[in-house]
Protein backbone atom coordinates (compact mmCIF):
# COMPACT_ATOMS: atom_id res chain seq x y z
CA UNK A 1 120.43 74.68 111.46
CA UNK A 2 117.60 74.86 113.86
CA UNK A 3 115.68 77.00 111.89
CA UNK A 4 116.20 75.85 108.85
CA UNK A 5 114.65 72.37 110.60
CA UNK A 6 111.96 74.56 111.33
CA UNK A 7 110.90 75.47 108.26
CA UNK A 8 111.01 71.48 106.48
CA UNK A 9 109.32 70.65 109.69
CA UNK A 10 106.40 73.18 108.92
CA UNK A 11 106.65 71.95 105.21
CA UNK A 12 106.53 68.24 106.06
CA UNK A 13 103.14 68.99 108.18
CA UNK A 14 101.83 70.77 105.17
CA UNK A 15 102.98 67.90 102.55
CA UNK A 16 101.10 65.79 104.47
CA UNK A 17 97.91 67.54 105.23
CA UNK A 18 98.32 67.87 101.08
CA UNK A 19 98.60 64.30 100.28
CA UNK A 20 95.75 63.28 102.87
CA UNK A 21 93.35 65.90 102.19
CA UNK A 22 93.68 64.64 98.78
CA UNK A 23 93.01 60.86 99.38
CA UNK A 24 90.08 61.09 101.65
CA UNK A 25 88.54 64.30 98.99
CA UNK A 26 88.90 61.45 95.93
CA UNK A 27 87.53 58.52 98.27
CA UNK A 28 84.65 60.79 98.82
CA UNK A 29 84.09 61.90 95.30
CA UNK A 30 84.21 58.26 94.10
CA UNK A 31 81.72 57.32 96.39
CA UNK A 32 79.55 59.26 94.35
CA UNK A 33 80.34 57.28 91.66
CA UNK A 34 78.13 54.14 91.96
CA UNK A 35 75.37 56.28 91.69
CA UNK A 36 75.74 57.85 88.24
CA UNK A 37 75.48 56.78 84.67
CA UNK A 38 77.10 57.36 81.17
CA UNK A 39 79.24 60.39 81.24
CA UNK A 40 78.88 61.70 84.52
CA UNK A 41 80.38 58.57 86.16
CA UNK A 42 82.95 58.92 83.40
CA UNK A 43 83.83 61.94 84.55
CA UNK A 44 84.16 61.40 87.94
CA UNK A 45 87.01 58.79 87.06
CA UNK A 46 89.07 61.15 84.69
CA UNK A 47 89.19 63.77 87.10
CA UNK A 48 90.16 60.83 90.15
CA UNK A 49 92.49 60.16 88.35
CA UNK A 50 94.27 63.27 86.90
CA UNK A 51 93.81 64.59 90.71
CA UNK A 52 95.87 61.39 91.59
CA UNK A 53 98.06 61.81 88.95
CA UNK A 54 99.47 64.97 90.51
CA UNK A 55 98.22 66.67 93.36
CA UNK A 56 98.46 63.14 95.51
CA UNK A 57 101.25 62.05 93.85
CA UNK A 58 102.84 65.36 94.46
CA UNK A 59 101.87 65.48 98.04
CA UNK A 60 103.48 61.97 99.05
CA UNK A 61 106.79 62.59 97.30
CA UNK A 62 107.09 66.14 99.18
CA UNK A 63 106.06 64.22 102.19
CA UNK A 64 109.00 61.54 102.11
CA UNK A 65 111.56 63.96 100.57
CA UNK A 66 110.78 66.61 103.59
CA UNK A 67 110.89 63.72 105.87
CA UNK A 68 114.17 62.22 104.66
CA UNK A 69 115.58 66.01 105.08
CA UNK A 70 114.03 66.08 108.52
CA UNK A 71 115.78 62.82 109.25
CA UNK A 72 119.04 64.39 107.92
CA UNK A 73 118.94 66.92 110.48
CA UNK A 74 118.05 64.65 113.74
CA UNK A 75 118.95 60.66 112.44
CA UNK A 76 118.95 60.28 116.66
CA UNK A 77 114.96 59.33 116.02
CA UNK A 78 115.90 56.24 114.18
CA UNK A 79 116.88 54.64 117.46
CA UNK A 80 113.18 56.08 119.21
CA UNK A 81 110.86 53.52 119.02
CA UNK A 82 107.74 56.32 118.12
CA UNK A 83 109.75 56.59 115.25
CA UNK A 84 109.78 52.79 113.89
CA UNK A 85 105.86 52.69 114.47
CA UNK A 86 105.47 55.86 112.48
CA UNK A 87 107.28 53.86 109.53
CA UNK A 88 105.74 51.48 109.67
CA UNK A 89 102.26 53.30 109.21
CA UNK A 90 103.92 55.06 106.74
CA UNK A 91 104.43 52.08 104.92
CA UNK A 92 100.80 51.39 105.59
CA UNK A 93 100.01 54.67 103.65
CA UNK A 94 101.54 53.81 101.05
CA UNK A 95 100.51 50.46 100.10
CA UNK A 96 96.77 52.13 100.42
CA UNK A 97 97.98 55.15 98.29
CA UNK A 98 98.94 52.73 95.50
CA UNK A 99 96.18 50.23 96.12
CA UNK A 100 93.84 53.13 95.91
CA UNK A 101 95.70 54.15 92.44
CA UNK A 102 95.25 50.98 90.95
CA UNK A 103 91.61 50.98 91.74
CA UNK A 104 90.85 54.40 90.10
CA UNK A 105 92.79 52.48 87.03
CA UNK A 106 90.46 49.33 87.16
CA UNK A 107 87.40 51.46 87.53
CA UNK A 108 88.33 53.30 84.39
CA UNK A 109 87.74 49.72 82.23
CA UNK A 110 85.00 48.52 84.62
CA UNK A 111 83.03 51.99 86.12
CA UNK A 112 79.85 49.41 87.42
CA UNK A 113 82.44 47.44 89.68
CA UNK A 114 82.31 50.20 93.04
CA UNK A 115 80.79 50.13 95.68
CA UNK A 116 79.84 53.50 97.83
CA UNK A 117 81.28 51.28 101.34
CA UNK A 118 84.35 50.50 99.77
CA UNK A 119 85.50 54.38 99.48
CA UNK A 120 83.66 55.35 103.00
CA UNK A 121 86.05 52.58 104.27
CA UNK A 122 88.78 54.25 102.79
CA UNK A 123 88.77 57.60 103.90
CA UNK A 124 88.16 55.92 107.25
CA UNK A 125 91.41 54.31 107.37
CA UNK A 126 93.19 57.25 105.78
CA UNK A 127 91.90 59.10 108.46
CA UNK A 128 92.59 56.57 111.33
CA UNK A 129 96.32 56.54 109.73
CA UNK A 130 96.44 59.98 109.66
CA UNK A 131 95.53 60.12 113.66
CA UNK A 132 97.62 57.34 114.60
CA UNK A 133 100.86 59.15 112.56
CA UNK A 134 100.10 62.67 114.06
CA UNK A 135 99.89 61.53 117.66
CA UNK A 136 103.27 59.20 117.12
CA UNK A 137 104.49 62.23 115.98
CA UNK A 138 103.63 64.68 118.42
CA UNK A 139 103.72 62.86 121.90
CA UNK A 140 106.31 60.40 120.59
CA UNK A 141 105.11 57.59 123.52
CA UNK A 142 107.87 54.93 123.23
């Protein structure tokens, strides 16, 4: 059992790198977008969104699916308080993964309404999440 733990452990980490790497890589190609016209900026949006559509998509369902194995194989952590603050950025994640979804949609009807800030912000808190989730994870403080 222990090392089949390992290996959804070393798939969870990698699920996760996926589905980040993904939503900070589109924040910073739709910064980009403000900046062109016409078909380029067109573009940019389809593939956004197709990218969305399944590598991001793909990488947060692996993510919770590995994790709900994960919790299968040590539900003690439910009780560790790390553990409810790692949820709850979790949850966090999520509301920006599908926030950031429907924005990509919006954009598609309106491409002038962007701003460069609003994805630099993004991948900043993506990446603050991503920090904040890791070292929950790996010193597991409380």
């Amino acid at each position: 059992m222990y090392a089949l733990r390992g290996y959804i452990l070393a798939l969870h980490i990698f699920s996760v790198v996926f589905w980040m790497g993904g939503l900070m890589m589109i924040a910073s190609l739709l910064a980009r977008v403000p900046e062109e016209v016409g078909l380029p900026k067109e573009r940019f949006l389809g593939v956004a969104r197709g990218l969305f559509e399944t590598t991001i998509n793909l990488g947060a369902a692996m993510t919770i699916v590995l994790g709900l194995l994960l919790l299968l194989t040590n539900p003690k952590v439910l009780w560790q308080g790390w553990f409810h603050a790692k949820l709850l950025l979790v949850a966090v994640l999520l509301f920006y993964h599908v926030r950031f979804y429907r924005r990509i949609m919006f954009l598609e009807d309106n491409p002038s309404e962007s701003t460069r800030r609003e994805y630099r912000v993004i991948h900043g808190l993506v990446s603050l999440l991503l920090i904040a989730i890791l070292m929950l994870a790996v010193t597991k403080p409380f």
